[in-house]
PDB file of N, CA and C in Angstrom:
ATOM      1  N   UNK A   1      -3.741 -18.668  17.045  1.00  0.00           N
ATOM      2  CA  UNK A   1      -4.854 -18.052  16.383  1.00  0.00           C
ATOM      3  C   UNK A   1      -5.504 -19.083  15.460  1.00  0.00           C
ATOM      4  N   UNK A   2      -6.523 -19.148  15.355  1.00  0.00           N
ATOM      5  CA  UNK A   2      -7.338 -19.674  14.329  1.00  0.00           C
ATOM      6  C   UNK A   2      -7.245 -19.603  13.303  1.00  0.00           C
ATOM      7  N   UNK A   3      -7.564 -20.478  12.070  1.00  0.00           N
ATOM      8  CA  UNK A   3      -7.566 -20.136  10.942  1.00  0.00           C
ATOM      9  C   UNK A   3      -8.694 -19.340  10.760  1.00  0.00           C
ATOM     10  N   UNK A   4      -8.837 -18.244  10.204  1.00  0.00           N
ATOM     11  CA  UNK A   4     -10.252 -17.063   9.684  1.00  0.00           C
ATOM     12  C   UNK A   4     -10.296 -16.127  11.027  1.00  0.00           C
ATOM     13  N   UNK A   5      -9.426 -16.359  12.028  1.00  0.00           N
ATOM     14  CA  UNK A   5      -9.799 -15.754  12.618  1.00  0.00           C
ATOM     15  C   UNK A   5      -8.802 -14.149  12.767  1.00  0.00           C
ATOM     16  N   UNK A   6      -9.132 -13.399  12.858  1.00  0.00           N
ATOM     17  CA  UNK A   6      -8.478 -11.821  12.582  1.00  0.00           C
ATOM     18  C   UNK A   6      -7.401 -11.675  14.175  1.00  0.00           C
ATOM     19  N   UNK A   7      -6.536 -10.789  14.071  1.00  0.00           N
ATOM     20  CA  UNK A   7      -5.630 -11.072  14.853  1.00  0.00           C
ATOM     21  C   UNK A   7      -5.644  -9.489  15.344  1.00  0.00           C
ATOM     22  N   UNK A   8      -5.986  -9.358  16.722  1.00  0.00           N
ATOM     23  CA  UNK A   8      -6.105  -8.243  17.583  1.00  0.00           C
ATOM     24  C   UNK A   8      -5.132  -6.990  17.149  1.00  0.00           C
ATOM     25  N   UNK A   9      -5.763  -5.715  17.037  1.00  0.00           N
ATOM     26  CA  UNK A   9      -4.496  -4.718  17.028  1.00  0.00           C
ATOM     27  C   UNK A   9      -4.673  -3.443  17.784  1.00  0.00           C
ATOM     28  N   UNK A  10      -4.085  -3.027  18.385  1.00  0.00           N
ATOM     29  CA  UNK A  10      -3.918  -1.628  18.999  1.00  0.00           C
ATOM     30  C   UNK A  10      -3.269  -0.584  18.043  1.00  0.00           C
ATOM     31  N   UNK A  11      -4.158   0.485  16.979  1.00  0.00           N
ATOM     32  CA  UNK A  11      -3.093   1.487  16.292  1.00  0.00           C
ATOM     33  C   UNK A  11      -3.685   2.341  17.371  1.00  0.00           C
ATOM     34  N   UNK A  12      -2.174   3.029  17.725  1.00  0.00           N
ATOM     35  CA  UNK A  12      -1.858   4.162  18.382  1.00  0.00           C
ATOM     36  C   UNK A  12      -1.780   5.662  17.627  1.00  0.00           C
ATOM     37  N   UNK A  13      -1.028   5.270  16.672  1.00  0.00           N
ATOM     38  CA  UNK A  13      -0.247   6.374  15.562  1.00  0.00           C
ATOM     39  C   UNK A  13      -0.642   6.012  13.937  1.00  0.00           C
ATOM     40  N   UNK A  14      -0.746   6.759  13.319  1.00  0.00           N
ATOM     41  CA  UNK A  14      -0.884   6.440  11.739  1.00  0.00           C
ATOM     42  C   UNK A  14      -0.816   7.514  10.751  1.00  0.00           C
ATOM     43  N   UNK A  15      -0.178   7.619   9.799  1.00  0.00           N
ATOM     44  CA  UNK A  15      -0.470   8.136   8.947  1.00  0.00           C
ATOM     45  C   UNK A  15      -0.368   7.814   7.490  1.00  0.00           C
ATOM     46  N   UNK A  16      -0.303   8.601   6.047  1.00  0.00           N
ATOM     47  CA  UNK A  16      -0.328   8.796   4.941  1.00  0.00           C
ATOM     48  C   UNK A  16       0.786   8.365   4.573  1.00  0.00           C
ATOM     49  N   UNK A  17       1.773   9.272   5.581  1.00  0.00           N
ATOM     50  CA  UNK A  17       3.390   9.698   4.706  1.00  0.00           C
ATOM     51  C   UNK A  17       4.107   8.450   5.278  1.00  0.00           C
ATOM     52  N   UNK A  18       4.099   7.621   4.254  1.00  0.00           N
ATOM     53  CA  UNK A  18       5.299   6.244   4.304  1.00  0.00           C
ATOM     54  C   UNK A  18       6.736   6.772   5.395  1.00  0.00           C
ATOM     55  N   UNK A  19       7.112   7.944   4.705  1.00  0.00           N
ATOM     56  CA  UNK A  19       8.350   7.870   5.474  1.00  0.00           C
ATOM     57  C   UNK A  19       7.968   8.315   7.054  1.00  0.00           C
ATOM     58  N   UNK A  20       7.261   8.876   7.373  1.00  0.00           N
ATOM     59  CA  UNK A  20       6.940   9.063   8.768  1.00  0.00           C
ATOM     60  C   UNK A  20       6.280   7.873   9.313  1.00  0.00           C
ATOM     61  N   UNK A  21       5.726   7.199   8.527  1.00  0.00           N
ATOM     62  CA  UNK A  21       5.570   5.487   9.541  1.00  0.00           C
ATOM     63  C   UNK A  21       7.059   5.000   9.808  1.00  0.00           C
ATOM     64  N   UNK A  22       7.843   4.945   8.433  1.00  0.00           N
ATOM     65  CA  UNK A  22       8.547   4.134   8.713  1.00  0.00           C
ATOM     66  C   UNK A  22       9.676   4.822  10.046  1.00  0.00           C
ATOM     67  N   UNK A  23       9.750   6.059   9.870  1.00  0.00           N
ATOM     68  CA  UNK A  23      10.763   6.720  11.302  1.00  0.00           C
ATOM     69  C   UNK A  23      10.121   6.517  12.176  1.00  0.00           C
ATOM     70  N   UNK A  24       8.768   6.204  12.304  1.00  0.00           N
ATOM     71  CA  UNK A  24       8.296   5.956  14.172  1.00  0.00           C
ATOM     72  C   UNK A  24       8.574   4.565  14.563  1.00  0.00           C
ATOM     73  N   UNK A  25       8.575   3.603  13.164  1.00  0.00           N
ATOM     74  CA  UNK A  25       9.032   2.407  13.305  1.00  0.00           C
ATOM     75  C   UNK A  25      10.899   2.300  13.667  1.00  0.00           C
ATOM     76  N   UNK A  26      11.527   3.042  13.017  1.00  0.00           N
ATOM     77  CA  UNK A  26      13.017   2.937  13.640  1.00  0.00           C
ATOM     78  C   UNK A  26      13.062   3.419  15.110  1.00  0.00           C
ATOM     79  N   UNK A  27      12.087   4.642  14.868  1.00  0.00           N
ATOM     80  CA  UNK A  27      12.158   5.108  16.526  1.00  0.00           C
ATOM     81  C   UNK A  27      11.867   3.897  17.290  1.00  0.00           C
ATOM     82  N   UNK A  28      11.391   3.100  17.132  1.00  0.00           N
ATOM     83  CA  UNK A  28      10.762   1.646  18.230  1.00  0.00           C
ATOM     84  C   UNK A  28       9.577   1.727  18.899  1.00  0.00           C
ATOM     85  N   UNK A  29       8.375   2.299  17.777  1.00  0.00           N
ATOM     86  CA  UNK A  29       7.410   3.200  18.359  1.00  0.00           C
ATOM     87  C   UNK A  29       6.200   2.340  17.740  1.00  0.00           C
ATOM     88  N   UNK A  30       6.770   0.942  17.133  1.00  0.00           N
ATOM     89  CA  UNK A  30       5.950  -0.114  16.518  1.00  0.00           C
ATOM     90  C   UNK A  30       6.609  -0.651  15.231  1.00  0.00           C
ATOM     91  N   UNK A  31       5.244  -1.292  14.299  1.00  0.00           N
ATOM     92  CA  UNK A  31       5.695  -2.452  13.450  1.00  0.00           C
ATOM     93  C   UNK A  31       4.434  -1.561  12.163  1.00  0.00           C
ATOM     94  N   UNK A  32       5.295  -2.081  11.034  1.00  0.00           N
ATOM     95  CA  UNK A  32       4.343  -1.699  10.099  1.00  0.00           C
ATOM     96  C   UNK A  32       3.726  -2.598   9.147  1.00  0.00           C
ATOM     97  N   UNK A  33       2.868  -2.790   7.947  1.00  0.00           N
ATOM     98  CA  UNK A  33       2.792  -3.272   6.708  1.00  0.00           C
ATOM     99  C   UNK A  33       2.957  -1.988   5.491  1.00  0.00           C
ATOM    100  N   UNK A  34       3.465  -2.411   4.853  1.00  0.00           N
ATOM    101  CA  UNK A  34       4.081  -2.000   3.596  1.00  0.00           C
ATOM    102  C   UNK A  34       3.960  -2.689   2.365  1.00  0.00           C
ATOM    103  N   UNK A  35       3.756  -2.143   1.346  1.00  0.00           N
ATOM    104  CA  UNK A  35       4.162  -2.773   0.039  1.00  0.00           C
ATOM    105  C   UNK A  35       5.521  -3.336  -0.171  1.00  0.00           C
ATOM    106  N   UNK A  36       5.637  -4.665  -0.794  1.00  0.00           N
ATOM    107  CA  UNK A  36       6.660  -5.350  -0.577  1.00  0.00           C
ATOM    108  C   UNK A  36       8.177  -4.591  -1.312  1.00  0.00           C
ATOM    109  N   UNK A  37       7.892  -3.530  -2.815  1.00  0.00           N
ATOM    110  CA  UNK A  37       8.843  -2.866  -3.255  1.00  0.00           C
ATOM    111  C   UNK A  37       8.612  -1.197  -2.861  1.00  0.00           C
ATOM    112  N   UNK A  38       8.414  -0.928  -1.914  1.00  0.00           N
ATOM    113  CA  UNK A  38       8.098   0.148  -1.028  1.00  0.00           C
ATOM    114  C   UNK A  38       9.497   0.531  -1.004  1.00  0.00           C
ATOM    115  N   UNK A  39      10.150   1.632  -1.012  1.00  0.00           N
ATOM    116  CA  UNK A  39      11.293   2.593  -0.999  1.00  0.00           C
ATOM    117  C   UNK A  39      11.500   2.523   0.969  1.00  0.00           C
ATOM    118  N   UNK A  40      12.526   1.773   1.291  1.00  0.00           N
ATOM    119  CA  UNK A  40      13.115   1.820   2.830  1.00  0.00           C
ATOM    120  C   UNK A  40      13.791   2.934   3.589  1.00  0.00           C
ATOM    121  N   UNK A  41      13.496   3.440   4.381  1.00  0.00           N
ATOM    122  CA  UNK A  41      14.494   4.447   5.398  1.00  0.00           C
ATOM    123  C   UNK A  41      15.654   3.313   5.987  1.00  0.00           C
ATOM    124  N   UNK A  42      16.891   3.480   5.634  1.00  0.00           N
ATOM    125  CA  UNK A  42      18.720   2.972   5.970  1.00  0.00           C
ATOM    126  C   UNK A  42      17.961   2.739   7.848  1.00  0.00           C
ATOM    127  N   UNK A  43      18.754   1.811   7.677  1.00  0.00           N
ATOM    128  CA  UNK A  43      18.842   1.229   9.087  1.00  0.00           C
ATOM    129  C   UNK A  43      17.220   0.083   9.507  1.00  0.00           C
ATOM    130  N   UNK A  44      15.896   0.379   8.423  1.00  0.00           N
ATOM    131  CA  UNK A  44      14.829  -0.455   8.702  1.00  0.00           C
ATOM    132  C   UNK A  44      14.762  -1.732   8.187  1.00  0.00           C
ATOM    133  N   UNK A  45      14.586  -2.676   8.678  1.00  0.00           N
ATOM    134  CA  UNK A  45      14.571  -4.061   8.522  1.00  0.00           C
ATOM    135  C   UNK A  45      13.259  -4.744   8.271  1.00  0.00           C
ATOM    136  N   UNK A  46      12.969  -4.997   7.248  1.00  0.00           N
ATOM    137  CA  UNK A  46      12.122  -6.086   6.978  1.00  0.00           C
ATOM    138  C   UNK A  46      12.510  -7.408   7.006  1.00  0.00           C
ATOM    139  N   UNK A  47      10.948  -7.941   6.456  1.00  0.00           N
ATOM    140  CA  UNK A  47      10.614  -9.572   5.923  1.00  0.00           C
ATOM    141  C   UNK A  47       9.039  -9.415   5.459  1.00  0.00           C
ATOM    142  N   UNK A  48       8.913 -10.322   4.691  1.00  0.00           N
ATOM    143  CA  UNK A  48       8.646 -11.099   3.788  1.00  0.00           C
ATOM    144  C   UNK A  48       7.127 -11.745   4.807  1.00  0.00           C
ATOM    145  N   UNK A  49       5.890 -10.727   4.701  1.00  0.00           N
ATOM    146  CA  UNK A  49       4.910 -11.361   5.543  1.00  0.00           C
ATOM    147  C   UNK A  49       3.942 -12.022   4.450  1.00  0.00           C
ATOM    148  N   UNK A  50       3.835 -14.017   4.573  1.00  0.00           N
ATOM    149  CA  UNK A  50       3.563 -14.906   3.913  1.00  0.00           C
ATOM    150  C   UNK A  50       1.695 -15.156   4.612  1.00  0.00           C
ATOM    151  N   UNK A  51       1.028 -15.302   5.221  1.00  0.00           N
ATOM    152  CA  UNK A  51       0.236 -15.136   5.946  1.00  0.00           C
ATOM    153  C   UNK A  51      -0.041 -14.641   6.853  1.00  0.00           C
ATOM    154  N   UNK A  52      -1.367 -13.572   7.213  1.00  0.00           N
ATOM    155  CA  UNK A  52      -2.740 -13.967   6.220  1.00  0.00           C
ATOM    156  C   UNK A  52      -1.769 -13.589   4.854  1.00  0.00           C
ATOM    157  N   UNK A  53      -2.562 -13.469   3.601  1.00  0.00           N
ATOM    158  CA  UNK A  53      -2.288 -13.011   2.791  1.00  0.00           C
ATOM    159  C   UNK A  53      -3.055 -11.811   2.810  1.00  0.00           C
ATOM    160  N   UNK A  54      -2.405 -10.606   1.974  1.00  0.00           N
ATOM    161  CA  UNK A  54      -2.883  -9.031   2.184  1.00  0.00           C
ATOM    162  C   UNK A  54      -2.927  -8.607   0.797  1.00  0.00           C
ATOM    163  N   UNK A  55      -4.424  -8.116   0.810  1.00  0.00           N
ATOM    164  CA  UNK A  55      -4.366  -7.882  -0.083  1.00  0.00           C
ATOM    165  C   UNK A  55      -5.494  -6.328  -0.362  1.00  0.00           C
ATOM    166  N   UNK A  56      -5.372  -5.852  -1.661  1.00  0.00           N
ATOM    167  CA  UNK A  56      -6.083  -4.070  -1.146  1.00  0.00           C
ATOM    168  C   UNK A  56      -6.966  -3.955  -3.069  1.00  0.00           C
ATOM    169  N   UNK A  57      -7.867  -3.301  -2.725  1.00  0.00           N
ATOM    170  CA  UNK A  57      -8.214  -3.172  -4.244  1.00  0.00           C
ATOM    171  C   UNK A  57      -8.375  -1.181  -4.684  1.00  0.00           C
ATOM    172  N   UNK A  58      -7.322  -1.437  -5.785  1.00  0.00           N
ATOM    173  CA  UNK A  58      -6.927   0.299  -6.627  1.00  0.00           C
ATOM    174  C   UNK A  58      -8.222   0.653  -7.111  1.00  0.00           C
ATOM    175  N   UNK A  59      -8.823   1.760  -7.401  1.00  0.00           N
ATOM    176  CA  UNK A  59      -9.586   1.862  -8.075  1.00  0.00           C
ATOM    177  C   UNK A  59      -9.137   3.071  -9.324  1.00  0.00           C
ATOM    178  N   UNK A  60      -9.335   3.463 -10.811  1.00  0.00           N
ATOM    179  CA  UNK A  60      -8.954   4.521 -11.013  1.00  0.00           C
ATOM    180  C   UNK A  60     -10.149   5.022 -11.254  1.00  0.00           C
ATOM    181  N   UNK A  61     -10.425   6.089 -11.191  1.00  0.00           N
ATOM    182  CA  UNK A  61     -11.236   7.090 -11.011  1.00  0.00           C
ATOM    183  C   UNK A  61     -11.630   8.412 -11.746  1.00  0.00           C
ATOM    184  N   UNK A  62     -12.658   8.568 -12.301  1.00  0.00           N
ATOM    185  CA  UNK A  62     -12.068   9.986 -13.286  1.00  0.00           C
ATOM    186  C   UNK A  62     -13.435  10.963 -13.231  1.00  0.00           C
ATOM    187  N   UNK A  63     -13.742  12.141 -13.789  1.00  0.00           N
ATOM    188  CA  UNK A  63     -14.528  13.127 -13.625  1.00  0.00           C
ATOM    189  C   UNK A  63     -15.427  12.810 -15.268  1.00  0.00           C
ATOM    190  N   UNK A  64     -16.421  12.329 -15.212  1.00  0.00           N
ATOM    191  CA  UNK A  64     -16.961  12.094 -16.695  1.00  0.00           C
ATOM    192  C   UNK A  64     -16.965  13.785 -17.772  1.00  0.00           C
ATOM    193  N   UNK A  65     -16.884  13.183 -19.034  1.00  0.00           N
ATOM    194  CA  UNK A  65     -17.149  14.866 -19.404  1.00  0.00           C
ATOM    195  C   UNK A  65     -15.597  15.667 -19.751  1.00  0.00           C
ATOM    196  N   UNK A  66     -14.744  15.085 -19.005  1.00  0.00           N
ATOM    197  CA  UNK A  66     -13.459  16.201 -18.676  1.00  0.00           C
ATOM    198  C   UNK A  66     -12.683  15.584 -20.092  1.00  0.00           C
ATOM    199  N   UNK A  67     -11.536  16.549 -21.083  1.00  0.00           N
ATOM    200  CA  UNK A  67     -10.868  16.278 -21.709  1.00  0.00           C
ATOM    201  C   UNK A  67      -9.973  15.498 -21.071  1.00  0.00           C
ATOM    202  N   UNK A  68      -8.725  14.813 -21.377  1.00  0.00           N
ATOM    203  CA  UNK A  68      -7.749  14.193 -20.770  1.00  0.00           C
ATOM    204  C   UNK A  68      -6.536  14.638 -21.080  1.00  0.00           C
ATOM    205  N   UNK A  69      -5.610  14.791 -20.284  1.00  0.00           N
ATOM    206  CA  UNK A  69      -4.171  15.190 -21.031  1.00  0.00           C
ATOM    207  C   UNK A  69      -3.458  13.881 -21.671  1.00  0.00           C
ATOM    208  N   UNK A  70      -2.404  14.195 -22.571  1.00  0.00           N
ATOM    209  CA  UNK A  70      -2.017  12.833 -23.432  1.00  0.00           C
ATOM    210  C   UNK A  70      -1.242  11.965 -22.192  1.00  0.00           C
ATOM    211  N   UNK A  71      -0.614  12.332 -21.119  1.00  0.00           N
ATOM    212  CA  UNK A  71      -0.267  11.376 -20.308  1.00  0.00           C
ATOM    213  C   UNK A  71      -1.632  10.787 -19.326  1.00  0.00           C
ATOM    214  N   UNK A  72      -2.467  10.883 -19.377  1.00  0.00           N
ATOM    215  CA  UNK A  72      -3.644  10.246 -18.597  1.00  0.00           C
ATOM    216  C   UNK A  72      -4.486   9.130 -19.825  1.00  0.00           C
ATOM    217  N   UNK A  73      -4.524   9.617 -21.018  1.00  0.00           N
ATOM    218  CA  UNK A  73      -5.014   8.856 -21.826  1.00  0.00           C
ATOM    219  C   UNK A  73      -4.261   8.022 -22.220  1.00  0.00           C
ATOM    220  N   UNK A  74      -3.112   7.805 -22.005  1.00  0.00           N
ATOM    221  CA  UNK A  74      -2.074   6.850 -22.296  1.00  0.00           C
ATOM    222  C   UNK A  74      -2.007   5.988 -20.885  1.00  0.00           C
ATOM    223  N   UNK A  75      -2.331   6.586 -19.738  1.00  0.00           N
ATOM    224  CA  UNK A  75      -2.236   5.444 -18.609  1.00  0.00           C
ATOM    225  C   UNK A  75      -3.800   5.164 -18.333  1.00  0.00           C
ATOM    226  N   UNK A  76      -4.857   5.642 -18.909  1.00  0.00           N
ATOM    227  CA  UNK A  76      -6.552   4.820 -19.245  1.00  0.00           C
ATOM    228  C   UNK A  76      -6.117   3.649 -20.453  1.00  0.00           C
ATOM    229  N   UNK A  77      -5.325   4.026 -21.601  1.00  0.00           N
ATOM    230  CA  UNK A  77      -5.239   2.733 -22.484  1.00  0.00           C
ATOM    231  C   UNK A  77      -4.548   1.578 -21.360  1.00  0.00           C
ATOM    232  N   UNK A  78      -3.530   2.392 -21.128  1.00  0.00           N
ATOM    233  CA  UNK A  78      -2.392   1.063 -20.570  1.00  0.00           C
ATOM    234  C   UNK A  78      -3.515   0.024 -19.241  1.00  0.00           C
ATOM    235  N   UNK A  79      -3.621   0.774 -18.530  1.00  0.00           N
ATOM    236  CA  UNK A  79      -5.177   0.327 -17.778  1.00  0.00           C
ATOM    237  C   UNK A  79      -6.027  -0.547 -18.102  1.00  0.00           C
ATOM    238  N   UNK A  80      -6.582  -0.380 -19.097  1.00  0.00           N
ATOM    239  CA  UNK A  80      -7.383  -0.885 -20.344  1.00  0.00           C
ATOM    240  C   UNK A  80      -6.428  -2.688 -21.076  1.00  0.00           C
ATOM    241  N   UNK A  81      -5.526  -2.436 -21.329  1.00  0.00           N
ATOM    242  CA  UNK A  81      -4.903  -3.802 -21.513  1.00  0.00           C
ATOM    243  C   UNK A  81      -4.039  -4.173 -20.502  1.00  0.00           C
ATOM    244  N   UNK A  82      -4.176  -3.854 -19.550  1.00  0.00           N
ATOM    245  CA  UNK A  82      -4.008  -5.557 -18.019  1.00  0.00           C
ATOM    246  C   UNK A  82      -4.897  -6.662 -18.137  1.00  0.00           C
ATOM    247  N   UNK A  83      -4.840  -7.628 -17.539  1.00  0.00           N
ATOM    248  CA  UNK A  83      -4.925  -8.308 -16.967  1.00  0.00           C
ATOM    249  C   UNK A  83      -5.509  -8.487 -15.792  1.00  0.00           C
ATOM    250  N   UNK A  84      -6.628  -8.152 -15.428  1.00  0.00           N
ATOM    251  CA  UNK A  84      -6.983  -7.462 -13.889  1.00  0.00           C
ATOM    252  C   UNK A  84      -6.921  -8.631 -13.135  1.00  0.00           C
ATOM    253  N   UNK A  85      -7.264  -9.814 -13.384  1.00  0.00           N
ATOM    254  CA  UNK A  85      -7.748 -10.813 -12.978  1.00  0.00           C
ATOM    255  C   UNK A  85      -6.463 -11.551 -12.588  1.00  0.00           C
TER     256      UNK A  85
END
């Protein structure tokens, strides 16, 4: 493959629920990507994928106007002093 160049894929199956990727993956029903401290189903085997590099952007999100409960305004501060960059 090329460098820049994107690498062919066939998804067949997909979903939401982590643990149901990862059982179609034990089933032998394919290969996944995952977050590297992602919670494993016993018996699945990883590594450590070094290139491309992967990468995804969070957004947080909120309803303007709305009060906040004290655990949401405590994870907007904490939010607020990262490091985004």
């Amino acid at each position: 493959m090329k460098k820049g160049e994107r690498p062919k894929t066939n998804v067949r199956l997909h979903s939401e629920r982590e643990d149901w990727v990862q059982a179609l993956v034990l089933a032998a029903m394919g290969i996944s990507i995952m977050p590297e401290n992602n919670a494993v189903l016993p018996g699945l085997k990883t590594r450590l994928l070094v290139e491309p590099e992967v990468t995804r952007t969070i957004s947080l999100v909120d309803l303007g106007g709305r009060p906040y409960e004290p655990a949401m305004q405590n994870l907007i501060r904490l939010a607020d002093t990262f490091d985004w960059d």
